[in-house]
N, C-alpha and C. Protein backbone atom coordinates (compact mmCIF):
# COMPACT_ATOMS: atom_id res chain seq x y z
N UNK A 1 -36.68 -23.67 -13.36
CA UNK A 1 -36.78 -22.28 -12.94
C UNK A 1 -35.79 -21.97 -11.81
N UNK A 2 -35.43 -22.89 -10.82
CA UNK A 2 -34.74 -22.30 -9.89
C UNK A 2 -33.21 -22.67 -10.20
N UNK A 3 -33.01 -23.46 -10.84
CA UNK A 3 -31.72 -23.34 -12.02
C UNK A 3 -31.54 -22.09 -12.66
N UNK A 4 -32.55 -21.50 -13.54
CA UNK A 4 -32.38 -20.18 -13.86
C UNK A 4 -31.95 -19.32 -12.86
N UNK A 5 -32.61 -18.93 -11.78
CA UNK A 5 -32.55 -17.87 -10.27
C UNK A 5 -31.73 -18.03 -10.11
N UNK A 6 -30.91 -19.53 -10.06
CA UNK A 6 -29.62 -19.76 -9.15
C UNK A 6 -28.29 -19.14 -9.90
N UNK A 7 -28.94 -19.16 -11.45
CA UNK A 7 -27.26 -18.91 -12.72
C UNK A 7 -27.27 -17.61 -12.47
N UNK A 8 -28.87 -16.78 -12.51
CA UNK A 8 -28.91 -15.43 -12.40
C UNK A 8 -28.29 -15.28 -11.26
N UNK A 9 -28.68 -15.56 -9.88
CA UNK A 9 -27.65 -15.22 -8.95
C UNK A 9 -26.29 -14.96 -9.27
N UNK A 10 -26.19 -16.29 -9.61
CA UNK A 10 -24.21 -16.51 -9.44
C UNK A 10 -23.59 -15.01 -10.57
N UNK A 11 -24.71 -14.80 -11.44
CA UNK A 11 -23.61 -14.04 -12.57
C UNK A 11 -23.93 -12.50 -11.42
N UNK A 12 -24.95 -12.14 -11.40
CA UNK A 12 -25.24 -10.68 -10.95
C UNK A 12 -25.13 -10.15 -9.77
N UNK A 13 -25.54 -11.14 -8.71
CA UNK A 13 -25.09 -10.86 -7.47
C UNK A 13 -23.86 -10.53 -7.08
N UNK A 14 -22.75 -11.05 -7.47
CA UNK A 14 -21.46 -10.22 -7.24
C UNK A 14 -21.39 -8.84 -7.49
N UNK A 15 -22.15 -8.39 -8.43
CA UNK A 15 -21.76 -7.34 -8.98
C UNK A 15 -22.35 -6.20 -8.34
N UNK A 16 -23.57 -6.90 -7.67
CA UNK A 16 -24.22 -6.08 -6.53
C UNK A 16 -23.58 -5.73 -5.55
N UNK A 17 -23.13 -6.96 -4.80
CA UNK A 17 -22.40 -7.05 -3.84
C UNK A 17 -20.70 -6.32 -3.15
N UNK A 18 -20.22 -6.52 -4.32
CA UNK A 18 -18.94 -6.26 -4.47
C UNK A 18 -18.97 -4.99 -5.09
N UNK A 19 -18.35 -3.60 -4.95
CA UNK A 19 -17.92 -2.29 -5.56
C UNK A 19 -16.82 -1.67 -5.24
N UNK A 20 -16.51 -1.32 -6.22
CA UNK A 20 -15.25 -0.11 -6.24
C UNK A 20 -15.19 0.90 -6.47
N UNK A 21 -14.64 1.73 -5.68
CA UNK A 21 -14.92 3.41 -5.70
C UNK A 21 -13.64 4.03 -5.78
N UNK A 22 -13.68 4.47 -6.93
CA UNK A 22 -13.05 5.33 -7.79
C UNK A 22 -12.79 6.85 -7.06
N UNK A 23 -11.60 7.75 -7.35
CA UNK A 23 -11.65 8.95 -6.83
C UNK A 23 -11.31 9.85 -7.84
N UNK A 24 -11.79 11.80 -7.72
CA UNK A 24 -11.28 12.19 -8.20
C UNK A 24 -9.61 12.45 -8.49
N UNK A 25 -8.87 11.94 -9.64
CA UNK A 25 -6.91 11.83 -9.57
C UNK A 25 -7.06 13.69 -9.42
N UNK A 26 -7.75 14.78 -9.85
CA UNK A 26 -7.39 15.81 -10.01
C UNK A 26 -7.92 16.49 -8.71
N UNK A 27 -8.66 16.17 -8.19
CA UNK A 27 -9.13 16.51 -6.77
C UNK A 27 -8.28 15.84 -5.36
N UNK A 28 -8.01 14.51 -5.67
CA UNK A 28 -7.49 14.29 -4.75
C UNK A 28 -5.99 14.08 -4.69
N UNK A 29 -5.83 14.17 -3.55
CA UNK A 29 -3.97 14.73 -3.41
C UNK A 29 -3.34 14.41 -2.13
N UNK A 30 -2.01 14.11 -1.98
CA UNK A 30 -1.60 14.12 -0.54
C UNK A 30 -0.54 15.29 -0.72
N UNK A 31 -0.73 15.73 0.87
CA UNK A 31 0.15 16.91 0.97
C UNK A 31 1.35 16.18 2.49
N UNK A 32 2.66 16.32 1.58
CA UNK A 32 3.92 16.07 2.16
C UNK A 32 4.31 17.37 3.19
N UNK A 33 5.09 16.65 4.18
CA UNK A 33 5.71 17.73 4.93
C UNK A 33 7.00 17.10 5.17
N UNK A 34 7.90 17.22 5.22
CA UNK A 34 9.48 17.18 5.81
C UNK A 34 10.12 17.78 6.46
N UNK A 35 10.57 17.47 7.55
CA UNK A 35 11.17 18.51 8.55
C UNK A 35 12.30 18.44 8.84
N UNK A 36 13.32 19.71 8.95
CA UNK A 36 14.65 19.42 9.44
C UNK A 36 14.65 19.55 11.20
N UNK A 37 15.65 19.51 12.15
CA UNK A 37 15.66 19.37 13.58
C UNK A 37 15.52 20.94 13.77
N UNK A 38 16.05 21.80 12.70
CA UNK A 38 15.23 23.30 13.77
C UNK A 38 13.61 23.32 13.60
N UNK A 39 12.93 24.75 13.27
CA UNK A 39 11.69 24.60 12.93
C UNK A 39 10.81 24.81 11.79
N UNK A 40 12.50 24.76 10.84
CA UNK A 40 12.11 24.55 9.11
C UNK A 40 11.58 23.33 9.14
N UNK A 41 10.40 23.49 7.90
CA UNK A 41 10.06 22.63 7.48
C UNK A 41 9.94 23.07 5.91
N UNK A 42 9.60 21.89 5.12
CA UNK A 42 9.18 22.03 3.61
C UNK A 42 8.25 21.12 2.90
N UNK A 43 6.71 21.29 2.66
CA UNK A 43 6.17 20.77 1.94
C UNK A 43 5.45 20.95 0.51
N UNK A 44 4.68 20.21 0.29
CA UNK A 44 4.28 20.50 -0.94
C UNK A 44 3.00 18.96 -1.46
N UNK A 45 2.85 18.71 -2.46
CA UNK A 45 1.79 17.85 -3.19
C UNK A 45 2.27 16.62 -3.54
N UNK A 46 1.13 15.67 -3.84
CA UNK A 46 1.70 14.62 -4.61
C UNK A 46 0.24 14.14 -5.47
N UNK A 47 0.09 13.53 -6.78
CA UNK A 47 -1.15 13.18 -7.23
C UNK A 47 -1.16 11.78 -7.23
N UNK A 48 -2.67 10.70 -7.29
CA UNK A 48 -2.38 9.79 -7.62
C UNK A 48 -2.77 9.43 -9.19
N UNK A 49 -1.90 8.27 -9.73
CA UNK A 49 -2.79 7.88 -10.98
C UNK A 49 -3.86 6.74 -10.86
N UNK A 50 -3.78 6.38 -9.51
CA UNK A 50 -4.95 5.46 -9.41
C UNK A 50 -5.49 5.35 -7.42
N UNK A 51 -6.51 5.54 -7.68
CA UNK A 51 -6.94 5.67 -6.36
C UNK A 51 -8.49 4.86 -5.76
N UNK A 52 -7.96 3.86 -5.62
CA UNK A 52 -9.50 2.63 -5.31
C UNK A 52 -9.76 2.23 -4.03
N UNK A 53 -10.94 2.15 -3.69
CA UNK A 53 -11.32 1.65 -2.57
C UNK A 53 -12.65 0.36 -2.55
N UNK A 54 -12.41 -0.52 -2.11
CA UNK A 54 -12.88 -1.88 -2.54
C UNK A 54 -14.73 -2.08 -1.54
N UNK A 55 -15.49 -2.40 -1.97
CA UNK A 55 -16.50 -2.62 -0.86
C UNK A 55 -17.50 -4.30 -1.21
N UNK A 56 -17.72 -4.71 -0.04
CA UNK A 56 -18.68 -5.74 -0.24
C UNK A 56 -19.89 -5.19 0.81
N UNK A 57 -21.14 -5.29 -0.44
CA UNK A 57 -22.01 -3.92 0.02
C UNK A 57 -21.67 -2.69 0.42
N UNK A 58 -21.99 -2.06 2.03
CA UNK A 58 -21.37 -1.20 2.32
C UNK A 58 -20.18 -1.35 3.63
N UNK A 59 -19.38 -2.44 3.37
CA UNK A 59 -18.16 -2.89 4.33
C UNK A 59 -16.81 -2.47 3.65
N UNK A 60 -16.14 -1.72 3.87
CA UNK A 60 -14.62 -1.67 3.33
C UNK A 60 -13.76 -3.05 2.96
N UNK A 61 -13.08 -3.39 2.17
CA UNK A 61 -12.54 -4.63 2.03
C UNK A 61 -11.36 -4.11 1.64
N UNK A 62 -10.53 -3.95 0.87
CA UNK A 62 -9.42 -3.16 0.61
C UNK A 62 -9.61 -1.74 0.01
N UNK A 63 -8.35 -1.15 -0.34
CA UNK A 63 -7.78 -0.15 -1.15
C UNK A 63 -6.37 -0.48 -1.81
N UNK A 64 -6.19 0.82 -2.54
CA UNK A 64 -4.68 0.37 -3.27
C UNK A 64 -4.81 1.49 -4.38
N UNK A 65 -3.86 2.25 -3.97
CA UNK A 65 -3.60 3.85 -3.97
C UNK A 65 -1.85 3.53 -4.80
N UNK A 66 -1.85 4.32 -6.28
CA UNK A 66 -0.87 4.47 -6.96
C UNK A 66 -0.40 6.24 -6.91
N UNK A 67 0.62 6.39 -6.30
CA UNK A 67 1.32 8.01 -6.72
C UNK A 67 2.29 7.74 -7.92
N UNK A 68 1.87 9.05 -8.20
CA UNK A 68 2.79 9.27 -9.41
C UNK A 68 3.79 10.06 -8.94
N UNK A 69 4.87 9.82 -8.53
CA UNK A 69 5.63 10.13 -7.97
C UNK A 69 6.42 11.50 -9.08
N UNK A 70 6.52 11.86 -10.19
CA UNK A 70 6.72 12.80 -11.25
C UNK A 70 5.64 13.80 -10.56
N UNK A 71 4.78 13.97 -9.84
CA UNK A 71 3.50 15.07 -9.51
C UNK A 71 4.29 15.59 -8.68
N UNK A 72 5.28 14.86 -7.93
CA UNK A 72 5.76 16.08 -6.28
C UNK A 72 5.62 17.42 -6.85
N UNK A 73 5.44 17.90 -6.26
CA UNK A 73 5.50 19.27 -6.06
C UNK A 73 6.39 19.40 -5.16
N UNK A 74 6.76 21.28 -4.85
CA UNK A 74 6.85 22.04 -3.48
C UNK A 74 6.39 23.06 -3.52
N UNK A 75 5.58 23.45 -2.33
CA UNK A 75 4.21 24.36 -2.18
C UNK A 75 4.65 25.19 -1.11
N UNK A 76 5.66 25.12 -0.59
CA UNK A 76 6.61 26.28 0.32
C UNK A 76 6.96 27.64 -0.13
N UNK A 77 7.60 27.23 -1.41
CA UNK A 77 8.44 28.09 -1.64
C UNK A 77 8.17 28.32 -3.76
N UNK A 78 8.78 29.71 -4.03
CA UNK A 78 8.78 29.51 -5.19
C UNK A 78 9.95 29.68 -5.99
N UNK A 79 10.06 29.87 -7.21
CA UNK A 79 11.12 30.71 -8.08
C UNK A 79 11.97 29.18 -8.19
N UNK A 80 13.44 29.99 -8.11
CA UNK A 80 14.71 28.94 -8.70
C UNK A 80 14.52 27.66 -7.44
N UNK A 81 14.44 28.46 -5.86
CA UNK A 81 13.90 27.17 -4.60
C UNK A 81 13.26 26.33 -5.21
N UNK A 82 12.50 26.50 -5.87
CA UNK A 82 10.81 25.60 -5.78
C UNK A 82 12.01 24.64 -6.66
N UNK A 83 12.14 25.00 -7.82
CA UNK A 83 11.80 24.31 -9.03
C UNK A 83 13.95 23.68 -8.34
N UNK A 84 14.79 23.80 -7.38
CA UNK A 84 16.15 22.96 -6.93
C UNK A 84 15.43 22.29 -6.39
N UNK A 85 14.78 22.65 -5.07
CA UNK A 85 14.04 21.60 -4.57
C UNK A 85 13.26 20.30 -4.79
N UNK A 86 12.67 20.69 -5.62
CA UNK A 86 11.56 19.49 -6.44
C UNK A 86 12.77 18.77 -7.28
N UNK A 87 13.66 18.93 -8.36
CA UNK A 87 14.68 18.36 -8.53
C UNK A 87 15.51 17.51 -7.63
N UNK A 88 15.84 17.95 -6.62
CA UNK A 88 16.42 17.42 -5.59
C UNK A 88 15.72 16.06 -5.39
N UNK A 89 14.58 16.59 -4.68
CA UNK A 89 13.70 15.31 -4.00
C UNK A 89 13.46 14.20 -5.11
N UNK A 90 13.81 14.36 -6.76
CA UNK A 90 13.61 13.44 -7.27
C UNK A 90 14.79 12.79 -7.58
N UNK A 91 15.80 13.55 -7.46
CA UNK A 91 17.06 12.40 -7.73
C UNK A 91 17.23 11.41 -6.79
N UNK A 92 18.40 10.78 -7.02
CA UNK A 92 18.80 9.93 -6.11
C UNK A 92 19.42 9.45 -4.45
N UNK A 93 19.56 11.01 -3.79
CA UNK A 93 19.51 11.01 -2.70
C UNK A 93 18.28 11.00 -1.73
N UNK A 94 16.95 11.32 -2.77
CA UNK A 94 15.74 11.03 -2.02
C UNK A 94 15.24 10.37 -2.80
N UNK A 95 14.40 10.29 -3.69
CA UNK A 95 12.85 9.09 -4.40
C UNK A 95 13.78 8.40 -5.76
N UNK A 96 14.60 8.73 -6.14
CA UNK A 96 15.04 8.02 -7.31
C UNK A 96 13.97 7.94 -8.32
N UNK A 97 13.16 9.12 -8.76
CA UNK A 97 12.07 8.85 -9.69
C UNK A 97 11.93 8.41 -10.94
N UNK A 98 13.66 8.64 -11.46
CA UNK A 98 13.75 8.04 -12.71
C UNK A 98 13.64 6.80 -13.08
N UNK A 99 14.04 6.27 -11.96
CA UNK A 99 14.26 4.37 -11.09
C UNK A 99 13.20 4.72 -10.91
N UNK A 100 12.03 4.81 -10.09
CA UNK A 100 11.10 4.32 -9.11
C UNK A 100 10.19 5.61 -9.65
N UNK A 101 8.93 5.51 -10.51
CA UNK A 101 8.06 6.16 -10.81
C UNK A 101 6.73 6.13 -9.88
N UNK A 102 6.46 5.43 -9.41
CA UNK A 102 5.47 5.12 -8.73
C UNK A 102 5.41 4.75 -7.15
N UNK A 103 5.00 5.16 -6.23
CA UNK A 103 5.24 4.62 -4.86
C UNK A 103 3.30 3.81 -4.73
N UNK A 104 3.48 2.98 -3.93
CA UNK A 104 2.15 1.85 -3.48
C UNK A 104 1.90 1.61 -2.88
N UNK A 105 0.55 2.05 -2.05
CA UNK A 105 -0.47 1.74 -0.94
C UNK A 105 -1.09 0.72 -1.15
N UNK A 106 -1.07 -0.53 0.04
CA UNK A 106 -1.93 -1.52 -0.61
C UNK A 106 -2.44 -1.85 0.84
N UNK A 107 -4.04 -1.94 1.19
CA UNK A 107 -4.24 -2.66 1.96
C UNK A 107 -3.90 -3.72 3.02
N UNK A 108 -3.49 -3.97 4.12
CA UNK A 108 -3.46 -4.88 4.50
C UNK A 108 -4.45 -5.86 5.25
N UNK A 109 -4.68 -5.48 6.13
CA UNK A 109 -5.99 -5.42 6.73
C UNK A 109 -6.50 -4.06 7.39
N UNK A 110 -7.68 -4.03 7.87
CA UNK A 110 -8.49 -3.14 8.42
C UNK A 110 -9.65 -3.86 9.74
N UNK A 111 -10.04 -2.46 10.92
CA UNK A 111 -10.75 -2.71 11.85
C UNK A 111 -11.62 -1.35 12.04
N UNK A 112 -13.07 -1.41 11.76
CA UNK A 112 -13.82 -0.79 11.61
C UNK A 112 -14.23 -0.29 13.36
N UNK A 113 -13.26 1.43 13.64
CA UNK A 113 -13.61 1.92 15.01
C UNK A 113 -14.97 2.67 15.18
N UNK A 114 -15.37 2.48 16.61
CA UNK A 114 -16.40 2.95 17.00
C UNK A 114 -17.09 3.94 16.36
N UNK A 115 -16.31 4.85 16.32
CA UNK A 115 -16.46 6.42 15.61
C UNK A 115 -17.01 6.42 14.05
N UNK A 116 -16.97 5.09 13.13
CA UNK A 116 -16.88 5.17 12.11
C UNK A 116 -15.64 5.50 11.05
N UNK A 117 -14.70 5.44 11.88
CA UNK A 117 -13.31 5.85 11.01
C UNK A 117 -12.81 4.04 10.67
N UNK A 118 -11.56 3.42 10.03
CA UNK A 118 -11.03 2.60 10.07
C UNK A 118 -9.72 2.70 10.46
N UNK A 119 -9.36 1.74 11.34
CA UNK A 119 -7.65 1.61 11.01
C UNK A 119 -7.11 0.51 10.33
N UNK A 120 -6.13 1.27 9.40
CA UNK A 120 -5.77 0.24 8.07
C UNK A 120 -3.90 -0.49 8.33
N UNK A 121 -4.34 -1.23 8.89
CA UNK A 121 -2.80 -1.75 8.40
C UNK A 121 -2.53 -1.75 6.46
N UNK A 122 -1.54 -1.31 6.32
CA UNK A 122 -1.25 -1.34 5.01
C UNK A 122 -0.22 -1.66 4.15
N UNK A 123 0.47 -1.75 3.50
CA UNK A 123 2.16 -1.98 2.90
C UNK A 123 2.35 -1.08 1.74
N UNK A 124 3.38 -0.25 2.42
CA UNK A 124 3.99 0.83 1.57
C UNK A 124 4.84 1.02 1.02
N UNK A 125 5.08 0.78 -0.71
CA UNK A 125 6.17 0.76 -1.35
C UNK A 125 6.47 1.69 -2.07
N UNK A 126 7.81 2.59 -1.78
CA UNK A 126 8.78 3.44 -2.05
C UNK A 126 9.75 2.87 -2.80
N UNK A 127 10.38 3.33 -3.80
CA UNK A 127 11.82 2.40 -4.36
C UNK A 127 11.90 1.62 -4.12
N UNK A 128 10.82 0.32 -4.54
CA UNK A 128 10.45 -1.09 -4.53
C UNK A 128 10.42 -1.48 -3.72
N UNK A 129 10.55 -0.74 -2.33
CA UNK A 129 11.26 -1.24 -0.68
C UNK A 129 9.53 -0.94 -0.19
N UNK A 130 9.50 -2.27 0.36
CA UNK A 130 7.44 -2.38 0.94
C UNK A 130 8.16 -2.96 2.44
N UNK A 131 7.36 -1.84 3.32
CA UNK A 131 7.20 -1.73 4.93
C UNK A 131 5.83 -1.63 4.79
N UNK A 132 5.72 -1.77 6.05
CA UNK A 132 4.03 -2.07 6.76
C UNK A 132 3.91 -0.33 7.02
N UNK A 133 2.34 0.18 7.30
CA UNK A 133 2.08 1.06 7.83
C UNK A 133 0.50 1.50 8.47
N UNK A 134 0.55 1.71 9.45
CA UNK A 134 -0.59 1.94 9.99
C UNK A 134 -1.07 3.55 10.01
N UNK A 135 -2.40 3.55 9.90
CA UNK A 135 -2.94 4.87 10.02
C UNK A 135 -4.62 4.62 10.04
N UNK A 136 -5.12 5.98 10.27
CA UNK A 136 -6.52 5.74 10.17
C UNK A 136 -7.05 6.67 9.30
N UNK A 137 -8.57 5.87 8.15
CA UNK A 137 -9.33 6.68 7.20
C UNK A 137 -10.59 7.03 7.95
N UNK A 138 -10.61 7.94 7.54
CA UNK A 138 -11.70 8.89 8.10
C UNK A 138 -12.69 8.99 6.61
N UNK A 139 -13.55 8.58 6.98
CA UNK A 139 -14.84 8.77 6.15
C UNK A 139 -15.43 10.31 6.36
N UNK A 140 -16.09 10.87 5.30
CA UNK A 140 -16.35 12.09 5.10
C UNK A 140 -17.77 12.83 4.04
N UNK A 141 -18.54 11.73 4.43
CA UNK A 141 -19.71 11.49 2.83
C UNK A 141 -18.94 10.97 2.18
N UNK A 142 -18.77 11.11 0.46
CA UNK A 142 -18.29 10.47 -0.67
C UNK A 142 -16.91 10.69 -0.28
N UNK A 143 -16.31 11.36 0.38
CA UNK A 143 -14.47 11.55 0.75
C UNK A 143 -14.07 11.14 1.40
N UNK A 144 -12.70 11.00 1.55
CA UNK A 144 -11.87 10.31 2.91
C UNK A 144 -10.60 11.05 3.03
N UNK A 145 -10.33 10.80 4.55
CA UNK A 145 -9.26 11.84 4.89
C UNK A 145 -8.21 10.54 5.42
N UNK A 146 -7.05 10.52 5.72
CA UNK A 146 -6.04 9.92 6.36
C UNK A 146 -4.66 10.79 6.78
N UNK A 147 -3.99 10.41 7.54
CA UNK A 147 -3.04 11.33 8.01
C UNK A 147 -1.65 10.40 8.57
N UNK A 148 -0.72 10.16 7.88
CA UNK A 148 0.17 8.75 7.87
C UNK A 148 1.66 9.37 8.04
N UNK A 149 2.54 8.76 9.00
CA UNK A 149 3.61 9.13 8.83
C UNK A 149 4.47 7.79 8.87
N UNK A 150 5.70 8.11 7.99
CA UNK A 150 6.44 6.82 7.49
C UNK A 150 7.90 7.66 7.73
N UNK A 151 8.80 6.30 8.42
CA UNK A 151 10.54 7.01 8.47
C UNK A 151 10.77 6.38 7.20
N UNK A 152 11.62 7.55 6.23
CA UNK A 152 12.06 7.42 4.99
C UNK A 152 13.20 6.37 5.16
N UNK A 153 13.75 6.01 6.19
CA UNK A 153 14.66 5.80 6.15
C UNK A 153 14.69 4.34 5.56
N UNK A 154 13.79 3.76 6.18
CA UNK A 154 13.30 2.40 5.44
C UNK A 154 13.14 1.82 4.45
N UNK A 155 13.01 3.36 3.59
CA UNK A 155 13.06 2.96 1.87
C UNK A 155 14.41 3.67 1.20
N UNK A 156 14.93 3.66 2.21
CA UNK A 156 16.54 4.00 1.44
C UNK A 156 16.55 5.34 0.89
N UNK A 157 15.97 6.46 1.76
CA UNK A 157 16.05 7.69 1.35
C UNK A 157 16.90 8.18 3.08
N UNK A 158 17.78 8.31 2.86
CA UNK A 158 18.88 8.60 3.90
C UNK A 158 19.31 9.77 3.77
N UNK A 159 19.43 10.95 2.80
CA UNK A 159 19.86 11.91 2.95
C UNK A 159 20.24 12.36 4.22
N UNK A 160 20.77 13.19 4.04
CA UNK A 160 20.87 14.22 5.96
C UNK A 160 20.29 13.56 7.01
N UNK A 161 20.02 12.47 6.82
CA UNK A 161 19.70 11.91 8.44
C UNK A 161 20.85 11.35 9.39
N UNK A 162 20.19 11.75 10.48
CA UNK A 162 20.69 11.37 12.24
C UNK A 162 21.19 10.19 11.84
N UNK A 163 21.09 9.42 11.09
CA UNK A 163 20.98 7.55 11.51
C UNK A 163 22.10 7.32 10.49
N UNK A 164 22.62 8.05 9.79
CA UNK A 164 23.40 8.06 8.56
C UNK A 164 24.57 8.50 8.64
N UNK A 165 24.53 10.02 8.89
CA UNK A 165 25.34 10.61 8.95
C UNK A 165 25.67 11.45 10.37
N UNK A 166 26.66 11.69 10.76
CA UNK A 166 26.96 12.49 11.98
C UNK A 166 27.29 14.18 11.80
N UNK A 167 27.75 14.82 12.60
CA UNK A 167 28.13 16.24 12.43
C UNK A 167 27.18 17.15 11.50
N UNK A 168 25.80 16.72 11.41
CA UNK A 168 24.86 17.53 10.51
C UNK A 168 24.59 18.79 11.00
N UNK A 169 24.46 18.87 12.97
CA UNK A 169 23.85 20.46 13.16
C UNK A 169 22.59 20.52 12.62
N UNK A 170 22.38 21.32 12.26
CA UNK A 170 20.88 21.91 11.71
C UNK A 170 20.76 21.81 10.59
N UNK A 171 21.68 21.31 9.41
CA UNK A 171 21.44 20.45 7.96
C UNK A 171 20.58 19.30 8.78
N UNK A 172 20.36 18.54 9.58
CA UNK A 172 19.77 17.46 9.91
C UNK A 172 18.22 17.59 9.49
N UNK A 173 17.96 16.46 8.59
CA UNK A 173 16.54 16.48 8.36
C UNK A 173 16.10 15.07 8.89
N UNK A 174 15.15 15.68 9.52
CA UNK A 174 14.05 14.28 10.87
C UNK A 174 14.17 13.25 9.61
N UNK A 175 13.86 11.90 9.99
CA UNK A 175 13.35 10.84 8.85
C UNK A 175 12.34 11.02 8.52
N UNK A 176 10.94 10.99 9.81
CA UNK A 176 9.73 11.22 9.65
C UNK A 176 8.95 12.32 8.30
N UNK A 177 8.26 11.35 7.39
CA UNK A 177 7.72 12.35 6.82
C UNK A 177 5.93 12.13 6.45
N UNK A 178 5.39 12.74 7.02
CA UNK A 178 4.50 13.39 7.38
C UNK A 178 3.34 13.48 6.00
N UNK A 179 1.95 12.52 5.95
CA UNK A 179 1.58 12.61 4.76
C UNK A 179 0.23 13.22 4.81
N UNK A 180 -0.45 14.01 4.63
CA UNK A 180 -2.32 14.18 4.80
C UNK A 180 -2.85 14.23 3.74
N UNK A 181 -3.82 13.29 3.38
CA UNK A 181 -4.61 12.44 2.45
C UNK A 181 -5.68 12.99 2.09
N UNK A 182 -5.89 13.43 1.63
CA UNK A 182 -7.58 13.92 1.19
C UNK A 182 -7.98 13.45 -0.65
N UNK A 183 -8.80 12.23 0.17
CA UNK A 183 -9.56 11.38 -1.53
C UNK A 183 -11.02 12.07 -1.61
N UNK A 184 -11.19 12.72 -2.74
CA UNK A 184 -12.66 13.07 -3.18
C UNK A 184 -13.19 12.56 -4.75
N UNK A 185 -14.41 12.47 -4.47
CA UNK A 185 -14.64 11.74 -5.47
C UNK A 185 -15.10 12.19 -6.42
């Protein structure tokens, strides 16, 4: 009998133990911002095709967040803008989407703050190029919020930047780009 209890353990208890939480892909979204050095800016959307968050019981253990990088949007502006713009950002002076369909959030570690929020070390891959990145998730009932900024420059999106190019003036666009996260489920 306690041979039995013990097999039953081993098979079911994980399954107790261990969960993954799934999000809504059509609900949830990050919204981009990009800024040039005056006080233009330009943002817009991004969707994911996969969006998980890992738990043993109720402890966070990882995540690992897929964009579909084909979703950008731009939510600035409309007409012939919208639809140069969004072109733009997918060729090869910014995301290379034809090359690089997908950008990847993956866990690194995490430290569960006072407040109930986490901060996640994480590794973020853009055009196959994975840098570290820190930020914090904010729990929300079944949702989560995060708010992350990453220099593009790291993943080889150099356009109009300071660090690249000289004599820009006010073509200069900051590296920093600016992400706010909202996962619902």
């Amino acid at each position: 009998m306690k041979n039995l209890l013990y097999l039953f353990s081993l098979i079911f208890l994980p399954g107790i133990l261990f969960s993954q939480s799934s999000f809504d892909l059509e609900k949830s979204k990050i919204k981009w911002t990009g800024k040039k050095i005056t006080t233009e800016s330009h943002w817009g959307s991004l969707y994911f095709s996969e969006a998980n968050l890992f738990f043993d019981g109720l402890d966070l253990i990882k995540g690992k967040f897929i964009v579909d990088m084909n979703s950008m949007t731009v939510d600035d502006i409309q007409g012939r803008g919208k639809e140069r713009l969004e072109n733009h950002l997918r060729n090869d002076d910014f995301f290379g989407v034809s090359n690089h369909k997908e950008a990847i959030l993956e866990f690194d570690s995490k430290s569960e703050l006072s407040n109930g929020e986490y901060s996640v070390d994480a590794n973020l891959t853009i055009k196959g190029i994975t840098n570290p990145v820190v930020f914090k998730l904010k729990p929300k009932g079944d949702s989560y919020t995060a708010n992350l900024i990453f220099d593009r420059t790291k993943f080889n999106v150099n356009y109009r930047s300071g660090n690249f190019f000289e004599n820009l003036g006010d073509r200069l666009i900051l590296d920093e780009v600016e992400l706010a996260v909202t996962l619902v489920k």
